[in-house]
N, C-alpha and C. Protein backbone atom coordinates (compact mmCIF):
# COMPACT_ATOMS: atom_id res chain seq x y z
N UNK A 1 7.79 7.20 9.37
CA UNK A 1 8.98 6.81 10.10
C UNK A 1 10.11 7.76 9.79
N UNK A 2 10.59 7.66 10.24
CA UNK A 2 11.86 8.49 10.25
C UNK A 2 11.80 10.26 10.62
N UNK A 3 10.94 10.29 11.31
CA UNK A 3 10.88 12.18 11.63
C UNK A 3 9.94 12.66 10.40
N UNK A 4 9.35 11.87 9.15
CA UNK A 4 8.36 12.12 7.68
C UNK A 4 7.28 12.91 8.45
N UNK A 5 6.99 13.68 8.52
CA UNK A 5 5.39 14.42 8.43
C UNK A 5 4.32 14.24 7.22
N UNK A 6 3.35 13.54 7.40
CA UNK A 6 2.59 13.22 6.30
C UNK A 6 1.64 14.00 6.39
N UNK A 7 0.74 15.04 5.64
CA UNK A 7 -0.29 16.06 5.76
C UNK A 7 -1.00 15.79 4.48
N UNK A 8 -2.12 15.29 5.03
CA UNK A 8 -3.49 14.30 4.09
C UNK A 8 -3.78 15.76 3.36
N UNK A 9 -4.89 15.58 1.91
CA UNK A 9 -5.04 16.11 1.53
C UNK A 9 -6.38 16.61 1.87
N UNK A 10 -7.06 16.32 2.87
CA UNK A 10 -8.71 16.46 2.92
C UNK A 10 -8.67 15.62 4.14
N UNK A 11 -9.95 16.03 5.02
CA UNK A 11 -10.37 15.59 6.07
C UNK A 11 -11.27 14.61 6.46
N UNK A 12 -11.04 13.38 7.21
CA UNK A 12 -11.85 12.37 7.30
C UNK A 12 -13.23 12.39 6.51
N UNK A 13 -13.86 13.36 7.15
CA UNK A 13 -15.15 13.38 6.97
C UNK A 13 -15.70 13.90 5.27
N UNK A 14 -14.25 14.17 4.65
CA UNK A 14 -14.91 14.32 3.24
C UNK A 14 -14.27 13.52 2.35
N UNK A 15 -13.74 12.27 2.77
CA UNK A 15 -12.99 11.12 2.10
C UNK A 15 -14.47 10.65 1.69
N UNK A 16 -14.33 10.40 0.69
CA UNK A 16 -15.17 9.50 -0.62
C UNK A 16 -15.35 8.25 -0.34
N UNK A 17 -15.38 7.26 0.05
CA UNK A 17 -15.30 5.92 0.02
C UNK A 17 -16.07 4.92 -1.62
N UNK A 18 -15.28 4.84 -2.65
CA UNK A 18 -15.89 4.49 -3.71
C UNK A 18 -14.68 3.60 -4.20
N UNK A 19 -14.90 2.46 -5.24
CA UNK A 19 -14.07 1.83 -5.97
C UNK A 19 -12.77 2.52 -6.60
N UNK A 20 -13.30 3.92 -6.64
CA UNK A 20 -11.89 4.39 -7.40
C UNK A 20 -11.23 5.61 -6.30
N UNK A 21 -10.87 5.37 -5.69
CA UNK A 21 -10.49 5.66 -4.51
C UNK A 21 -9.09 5.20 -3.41
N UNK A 22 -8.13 5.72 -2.98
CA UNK A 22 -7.19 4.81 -2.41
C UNK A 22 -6.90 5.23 -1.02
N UNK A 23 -7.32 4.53 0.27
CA UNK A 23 -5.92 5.41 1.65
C UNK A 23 -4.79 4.49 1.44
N UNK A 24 -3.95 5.33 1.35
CA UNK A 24 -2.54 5.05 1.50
C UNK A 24 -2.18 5.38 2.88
N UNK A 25 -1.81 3.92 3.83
CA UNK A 25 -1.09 3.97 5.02
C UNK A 25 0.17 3.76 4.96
N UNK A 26 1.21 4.51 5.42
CA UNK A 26 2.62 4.67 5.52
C UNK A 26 3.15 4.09 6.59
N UNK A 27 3.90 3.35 6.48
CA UNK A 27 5.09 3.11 7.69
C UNK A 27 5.33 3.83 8.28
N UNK A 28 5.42 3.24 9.76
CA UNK A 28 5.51 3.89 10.96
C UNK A 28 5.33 2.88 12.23
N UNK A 29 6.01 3.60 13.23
CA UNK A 29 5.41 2.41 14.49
C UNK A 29 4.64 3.30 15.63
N UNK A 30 4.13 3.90 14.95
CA UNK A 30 2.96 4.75 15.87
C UNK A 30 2.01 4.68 15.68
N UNK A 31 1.78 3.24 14.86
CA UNK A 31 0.24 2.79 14.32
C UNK A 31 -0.64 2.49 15.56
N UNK A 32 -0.13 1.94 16.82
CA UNK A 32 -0.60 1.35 17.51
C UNK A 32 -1.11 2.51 18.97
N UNK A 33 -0.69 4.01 18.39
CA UNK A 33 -1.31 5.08 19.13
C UNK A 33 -3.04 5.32 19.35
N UNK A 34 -3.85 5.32 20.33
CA UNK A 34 -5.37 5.39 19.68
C UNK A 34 -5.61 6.57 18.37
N UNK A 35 -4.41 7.75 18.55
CA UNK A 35 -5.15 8.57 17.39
C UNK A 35 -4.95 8.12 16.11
N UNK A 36 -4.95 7.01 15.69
CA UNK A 36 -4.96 6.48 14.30
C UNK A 36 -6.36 5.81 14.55
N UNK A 37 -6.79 5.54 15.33
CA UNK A 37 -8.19 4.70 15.84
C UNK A 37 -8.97 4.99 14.26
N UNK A 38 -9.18 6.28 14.34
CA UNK A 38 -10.64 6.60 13.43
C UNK A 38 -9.93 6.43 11.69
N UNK A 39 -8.70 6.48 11.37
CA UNK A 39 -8.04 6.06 10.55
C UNK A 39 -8.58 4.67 9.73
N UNK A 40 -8.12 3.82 10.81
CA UNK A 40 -8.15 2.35 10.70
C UNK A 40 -9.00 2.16 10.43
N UNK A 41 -10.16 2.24 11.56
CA UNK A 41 -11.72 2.11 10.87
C UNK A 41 -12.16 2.52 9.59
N UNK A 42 -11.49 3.56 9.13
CA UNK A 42 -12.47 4.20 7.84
C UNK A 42 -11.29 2.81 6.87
N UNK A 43 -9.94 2.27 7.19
CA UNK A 43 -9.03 1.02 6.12
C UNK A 43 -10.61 0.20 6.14
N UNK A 44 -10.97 0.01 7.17
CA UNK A 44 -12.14 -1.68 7.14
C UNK A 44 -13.07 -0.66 6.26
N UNK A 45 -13.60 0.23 6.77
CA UNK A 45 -14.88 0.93 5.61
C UNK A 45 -14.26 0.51 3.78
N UNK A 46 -13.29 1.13 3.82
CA UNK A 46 -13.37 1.38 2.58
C UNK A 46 -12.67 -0.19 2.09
N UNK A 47 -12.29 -1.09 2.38
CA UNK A 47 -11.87 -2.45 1.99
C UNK A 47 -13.30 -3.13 1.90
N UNK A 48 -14.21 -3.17 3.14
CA UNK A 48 -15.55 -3.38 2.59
C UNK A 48 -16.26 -3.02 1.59
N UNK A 49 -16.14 -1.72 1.15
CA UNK A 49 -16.80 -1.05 -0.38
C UNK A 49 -16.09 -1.15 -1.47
N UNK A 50 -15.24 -1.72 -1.52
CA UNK A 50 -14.85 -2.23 -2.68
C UNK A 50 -13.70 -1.00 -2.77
N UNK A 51 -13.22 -0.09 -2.28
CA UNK A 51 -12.53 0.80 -1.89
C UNK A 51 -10.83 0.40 -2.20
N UNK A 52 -9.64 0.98 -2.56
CA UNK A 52 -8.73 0.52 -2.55
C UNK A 52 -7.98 0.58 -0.97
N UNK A 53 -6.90 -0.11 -0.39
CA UNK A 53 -6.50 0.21 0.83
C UNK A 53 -4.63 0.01 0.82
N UNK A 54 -3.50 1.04 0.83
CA UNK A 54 -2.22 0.30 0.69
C UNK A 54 -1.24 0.41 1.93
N UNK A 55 -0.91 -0.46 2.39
CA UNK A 55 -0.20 -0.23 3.58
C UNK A 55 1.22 -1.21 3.34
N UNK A 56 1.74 -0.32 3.88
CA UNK A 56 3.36 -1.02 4.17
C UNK A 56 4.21 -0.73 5.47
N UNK A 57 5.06 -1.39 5.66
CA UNK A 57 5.71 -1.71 6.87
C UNK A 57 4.97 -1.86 8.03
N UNK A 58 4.95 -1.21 9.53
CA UNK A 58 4.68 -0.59 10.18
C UNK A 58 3.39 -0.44 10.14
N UNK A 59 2.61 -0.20 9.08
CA UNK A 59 0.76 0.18 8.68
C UNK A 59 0.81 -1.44 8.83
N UNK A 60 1.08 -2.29 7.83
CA UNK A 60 0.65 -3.98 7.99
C UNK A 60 0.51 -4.38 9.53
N UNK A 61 1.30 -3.74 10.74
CA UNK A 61 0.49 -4.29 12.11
C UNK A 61 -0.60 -3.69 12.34
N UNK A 62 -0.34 -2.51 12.11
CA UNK A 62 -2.07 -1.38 12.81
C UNK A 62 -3.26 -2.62 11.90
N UNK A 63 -3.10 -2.84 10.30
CA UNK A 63 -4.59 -4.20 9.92
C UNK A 63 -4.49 -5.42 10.06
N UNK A 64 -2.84 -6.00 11.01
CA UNK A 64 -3.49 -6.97 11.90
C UNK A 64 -3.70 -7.05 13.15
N UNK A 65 -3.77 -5.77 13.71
CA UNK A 65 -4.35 -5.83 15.29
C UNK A 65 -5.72 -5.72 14.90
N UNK A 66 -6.19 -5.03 13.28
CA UNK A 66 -8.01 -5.07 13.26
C UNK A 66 -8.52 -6.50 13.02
N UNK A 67 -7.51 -7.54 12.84
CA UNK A 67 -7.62 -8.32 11.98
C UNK A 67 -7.91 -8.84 10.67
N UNK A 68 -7.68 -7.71 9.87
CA UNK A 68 -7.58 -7.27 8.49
C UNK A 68 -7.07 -8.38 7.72
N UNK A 69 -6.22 -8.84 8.36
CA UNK A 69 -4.81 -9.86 7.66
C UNK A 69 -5.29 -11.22 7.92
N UNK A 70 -6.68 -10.99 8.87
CA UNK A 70 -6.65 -12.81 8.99
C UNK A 70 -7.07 -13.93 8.20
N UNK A 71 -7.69 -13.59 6.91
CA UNK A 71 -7.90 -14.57 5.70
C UNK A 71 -7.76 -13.91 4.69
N UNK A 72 -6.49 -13.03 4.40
CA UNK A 72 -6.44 -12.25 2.95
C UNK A 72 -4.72 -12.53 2.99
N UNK A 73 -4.51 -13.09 1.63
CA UNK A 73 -3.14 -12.97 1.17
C UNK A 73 -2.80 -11.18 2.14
N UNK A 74 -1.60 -11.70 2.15
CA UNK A 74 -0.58 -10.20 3.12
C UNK A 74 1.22 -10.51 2.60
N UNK A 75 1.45 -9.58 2.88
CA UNK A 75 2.78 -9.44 3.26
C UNK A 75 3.21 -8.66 4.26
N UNK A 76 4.32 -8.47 4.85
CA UNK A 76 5.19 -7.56 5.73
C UNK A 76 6.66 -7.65 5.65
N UNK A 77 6.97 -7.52 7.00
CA UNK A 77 8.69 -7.28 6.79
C UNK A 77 9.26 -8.67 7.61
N UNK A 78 8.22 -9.84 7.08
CA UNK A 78 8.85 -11.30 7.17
C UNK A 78 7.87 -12.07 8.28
N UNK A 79 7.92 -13.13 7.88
CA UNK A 79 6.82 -13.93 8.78
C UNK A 79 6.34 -13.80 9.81
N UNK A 80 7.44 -13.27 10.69
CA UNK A 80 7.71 -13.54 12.32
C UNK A 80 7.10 -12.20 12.86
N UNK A 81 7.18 -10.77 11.62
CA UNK A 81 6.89 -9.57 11.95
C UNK A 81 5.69 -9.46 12.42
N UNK A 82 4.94 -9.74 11.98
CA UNK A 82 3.35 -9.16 12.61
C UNK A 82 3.18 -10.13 14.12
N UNK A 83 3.47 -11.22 13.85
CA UNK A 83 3.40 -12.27 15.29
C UNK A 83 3.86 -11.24 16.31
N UNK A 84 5.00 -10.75 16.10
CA UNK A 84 6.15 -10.24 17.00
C UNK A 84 5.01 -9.04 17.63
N UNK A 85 4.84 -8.22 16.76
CA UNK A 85 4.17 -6.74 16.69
C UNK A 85 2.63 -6.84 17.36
N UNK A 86 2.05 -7.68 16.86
CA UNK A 86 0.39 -8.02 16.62
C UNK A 86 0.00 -8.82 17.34
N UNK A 87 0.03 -9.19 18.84
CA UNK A 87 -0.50 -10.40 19.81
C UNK A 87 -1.79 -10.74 18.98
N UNK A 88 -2.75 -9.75 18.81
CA UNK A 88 -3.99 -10.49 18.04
C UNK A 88 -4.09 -10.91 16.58
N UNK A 89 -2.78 -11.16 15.46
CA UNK A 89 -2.87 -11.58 14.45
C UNK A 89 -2.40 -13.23 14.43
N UNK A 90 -4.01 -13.35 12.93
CA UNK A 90 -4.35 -14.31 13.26
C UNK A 90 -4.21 -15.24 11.35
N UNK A 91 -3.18 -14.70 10.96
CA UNK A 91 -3.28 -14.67 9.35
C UNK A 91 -1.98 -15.13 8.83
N UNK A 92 -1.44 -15.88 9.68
CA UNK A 92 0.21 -16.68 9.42
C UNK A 92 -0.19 -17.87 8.15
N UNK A 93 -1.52 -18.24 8.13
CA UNK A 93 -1.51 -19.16 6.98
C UNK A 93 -1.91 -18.23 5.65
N UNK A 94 -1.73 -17.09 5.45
CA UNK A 94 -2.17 -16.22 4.89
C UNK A 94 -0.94 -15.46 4.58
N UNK A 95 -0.11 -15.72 4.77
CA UNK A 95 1.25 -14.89 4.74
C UNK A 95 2.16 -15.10 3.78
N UNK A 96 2.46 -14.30 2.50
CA UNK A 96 3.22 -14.22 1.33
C UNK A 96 4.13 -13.46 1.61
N UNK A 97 5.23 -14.74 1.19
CA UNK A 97 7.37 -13.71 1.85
C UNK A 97 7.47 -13.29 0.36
N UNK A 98 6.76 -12.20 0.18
CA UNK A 98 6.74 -11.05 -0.71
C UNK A 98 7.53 -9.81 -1.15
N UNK A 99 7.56 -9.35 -1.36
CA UNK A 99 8.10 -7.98 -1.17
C UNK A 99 6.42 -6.79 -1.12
N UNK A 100 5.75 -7.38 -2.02
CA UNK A 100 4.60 -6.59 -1.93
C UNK A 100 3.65 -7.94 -2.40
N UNK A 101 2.57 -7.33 -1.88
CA UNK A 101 1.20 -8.23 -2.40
C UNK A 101 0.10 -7.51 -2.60
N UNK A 102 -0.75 -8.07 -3.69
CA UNK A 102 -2.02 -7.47 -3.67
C UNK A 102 -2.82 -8.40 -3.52
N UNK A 103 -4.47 -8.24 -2.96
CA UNK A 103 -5.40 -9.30 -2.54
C UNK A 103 -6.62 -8.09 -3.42
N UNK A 104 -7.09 -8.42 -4.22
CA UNK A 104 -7.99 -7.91 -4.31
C UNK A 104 -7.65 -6.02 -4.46
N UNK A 105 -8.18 -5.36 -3.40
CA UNK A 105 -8.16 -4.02 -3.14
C UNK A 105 -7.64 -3.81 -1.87
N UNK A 106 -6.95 -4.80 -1.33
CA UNK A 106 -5.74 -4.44 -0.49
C UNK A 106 -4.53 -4.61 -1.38
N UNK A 107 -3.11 -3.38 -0.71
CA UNK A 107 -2.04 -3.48 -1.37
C UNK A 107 -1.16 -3.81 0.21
N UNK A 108 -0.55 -4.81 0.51
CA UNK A 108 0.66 -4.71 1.72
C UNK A 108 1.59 -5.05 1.04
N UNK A 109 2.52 -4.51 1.83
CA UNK A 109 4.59 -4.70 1.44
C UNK A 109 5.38 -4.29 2.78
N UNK A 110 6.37 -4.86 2.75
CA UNK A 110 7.48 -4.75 3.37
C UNK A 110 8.48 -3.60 3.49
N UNK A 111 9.15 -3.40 4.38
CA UNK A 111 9.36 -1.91 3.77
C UNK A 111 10.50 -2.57 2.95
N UNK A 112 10.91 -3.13 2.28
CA UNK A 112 11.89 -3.22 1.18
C UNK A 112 11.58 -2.83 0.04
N UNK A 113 9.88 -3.27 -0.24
CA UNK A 113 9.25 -3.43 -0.97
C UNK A 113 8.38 -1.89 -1.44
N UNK A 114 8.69 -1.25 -1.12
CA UNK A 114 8.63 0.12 -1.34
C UNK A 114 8.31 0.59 -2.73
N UNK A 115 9.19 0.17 -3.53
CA UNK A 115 9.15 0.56 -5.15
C UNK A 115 8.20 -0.48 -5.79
N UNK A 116 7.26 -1.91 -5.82
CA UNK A 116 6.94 -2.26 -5.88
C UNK A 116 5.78 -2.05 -5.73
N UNK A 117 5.35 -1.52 -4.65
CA UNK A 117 4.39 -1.37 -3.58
C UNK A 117 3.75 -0.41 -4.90
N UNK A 118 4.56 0.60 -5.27
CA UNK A 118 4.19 2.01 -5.58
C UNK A 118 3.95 1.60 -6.95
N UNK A 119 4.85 0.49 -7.42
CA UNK A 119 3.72 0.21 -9.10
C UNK A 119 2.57 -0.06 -8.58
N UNK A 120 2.56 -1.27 -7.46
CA UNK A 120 1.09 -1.85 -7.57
C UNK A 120 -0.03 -1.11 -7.51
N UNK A 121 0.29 0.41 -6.97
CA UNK A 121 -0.69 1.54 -6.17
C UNK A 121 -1.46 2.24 -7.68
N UNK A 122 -0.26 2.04 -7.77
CA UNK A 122 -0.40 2.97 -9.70
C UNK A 122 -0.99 2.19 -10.48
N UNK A 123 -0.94 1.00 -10.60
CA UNK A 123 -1.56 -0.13 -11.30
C UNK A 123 -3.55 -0.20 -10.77
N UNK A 124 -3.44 -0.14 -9.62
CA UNK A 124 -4.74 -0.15 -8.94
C UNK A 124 -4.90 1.42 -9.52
N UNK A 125 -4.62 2.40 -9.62
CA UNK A 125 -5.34 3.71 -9.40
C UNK A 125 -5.58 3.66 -11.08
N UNK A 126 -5.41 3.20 -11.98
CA UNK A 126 -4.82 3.18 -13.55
C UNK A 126 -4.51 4.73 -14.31
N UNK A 127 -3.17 4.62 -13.37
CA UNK A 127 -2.92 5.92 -13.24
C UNK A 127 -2.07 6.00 -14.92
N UNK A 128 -1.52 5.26 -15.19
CA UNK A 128 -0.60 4.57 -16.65
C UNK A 128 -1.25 3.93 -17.35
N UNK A 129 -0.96 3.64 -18.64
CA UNK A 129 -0.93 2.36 -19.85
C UNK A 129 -0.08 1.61 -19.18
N UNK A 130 -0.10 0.26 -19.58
CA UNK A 130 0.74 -0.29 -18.91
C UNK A 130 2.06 -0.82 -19.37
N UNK A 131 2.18 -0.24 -20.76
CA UNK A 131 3.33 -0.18 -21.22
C UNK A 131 4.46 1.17 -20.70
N UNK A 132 4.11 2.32 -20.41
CA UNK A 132 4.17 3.02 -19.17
C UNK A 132 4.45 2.97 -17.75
N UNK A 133 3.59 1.93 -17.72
CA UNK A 133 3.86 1.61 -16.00
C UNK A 133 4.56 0.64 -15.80
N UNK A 134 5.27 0.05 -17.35
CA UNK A 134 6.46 -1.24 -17.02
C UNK A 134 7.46 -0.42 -17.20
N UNK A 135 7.81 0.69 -17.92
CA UNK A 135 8.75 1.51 -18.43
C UNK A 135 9.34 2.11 -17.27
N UNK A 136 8.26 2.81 -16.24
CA UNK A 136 8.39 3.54 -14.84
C UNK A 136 9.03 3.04 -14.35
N UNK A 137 8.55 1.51 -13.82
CA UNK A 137 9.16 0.18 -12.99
C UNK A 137 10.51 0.48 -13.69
N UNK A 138 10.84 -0.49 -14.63
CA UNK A 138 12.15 -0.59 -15.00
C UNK A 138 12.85 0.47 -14.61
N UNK A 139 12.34 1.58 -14.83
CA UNK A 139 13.68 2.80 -14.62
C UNK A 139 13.94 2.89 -13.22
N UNK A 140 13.12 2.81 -12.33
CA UNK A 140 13.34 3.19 -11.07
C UNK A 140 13.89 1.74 -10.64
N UNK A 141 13.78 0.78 -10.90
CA UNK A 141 13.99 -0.12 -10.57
C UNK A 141 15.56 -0.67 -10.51
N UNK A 142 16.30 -0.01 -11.96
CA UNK A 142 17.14 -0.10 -12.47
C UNK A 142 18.37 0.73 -12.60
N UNK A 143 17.43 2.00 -12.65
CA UNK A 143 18.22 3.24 -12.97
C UNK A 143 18.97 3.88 -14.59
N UNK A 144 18.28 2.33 -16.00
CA UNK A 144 18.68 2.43 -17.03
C UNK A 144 18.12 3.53 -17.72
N UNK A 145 18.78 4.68 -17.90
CA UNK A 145 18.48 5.57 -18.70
C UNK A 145 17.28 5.08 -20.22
N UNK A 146 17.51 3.89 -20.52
CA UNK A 146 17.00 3.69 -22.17
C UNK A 146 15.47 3.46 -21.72
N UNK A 147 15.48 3.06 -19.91
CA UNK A 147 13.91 3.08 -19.78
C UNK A 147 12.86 4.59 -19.65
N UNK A 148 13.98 4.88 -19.09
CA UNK A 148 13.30 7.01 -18.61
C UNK A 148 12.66 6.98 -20.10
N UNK A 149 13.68 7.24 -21.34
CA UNK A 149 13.04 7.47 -22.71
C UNK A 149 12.16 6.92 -23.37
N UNK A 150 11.89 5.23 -23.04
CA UNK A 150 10.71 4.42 -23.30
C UNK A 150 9.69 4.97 -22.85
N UNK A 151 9.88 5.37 -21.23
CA UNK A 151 8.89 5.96 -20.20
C UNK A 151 8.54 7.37 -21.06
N UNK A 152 9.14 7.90 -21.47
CA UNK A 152 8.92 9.35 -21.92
C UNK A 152 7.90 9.32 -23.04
N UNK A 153 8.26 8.31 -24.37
CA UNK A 153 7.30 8.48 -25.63
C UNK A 153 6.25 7.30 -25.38
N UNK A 154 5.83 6.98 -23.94
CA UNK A 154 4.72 6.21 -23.94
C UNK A 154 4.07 7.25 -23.36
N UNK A 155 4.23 8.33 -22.59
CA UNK A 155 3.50 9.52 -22.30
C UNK A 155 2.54 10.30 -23.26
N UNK A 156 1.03 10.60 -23.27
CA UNK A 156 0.40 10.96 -23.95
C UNK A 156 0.93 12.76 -24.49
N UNK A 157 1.06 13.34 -25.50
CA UNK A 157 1.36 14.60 -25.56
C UNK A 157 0.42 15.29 -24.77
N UNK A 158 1.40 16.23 -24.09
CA UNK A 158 0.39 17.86 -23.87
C UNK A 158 0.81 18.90 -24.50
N UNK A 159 -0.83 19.44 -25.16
CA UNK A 159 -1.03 20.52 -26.05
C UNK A 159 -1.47 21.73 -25.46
């Protein structure tokens, strides 16, 4: 959204589909273009394999027009959003006024929920300790300098 150019790192056809693995779908309202078609499909592939999947704003309608959202905890950008967006979503009893949610190996959020979203991504990828990845949170969250330095000596040395 906003004029962002996003340029994947690798091409459909050599995406991995394995447990340790993530597509990250970005906000946007051009989800609902067919050239995201082959996109989407590979979100259901890899949510079926145990695969990670994170979408926010804008991405949360493109997996409930697949019906992605229709018996999995979700969030978006408020109850009414996907109804509004999504004639075929079918997952309103399924709907957490969140800022972010995780179900398993789906991650959705709102776009408020942005900084949240991005622990949970990091939390799923175990990209941190998680004394680390509370340190991260806090700082960005906050902006308290005393967390950056917590964040700093929970960092493993490089030699």
């Amino acid at each position: 959204m906003g004029g962002m150019k996003v340029v994947p790192d690798c091409l459909m056809d050599d995406m991995v589909v394995d447990e340790t693995n993530m597509l990250i779908l970005p906000g946007a309202d051009t989800w609902n273009d067919a050239k995201h078609t082959a996109i989407l499909k590979m979100a259901r592939e890899f949510l079926a394999h145990g695969a990670k999947v994170g979408a926010i704003c804008g991405a949360t309608v493109a997996l409930a027009n697949l019906g992605i959202l229709d018996e999995r905890p979700h969030t978006s950008n408020g109850a009414g959003f996907l109804a509004m967006f999504s004639p075929n979503y079918r997952g309103q009893d399924f709907y957490v006024d969140q800022l972010s949610v995780v179900d398993n190996n789906l991650i959705t959020a709102s776009s408020a929920g942005s900084l949240l979203w991005s622990k949970q991504i990091i939390e799923q990828l175990d990209v941190f300790q998680s004394d680390t990845l509370e340190f991260w949170y806090d700082y960005f969250n906050t902006g308290d300098s005393n967390y950056f330095f917590k964040l700093m000596e929970t960092l493993p040395s490089v030699e």
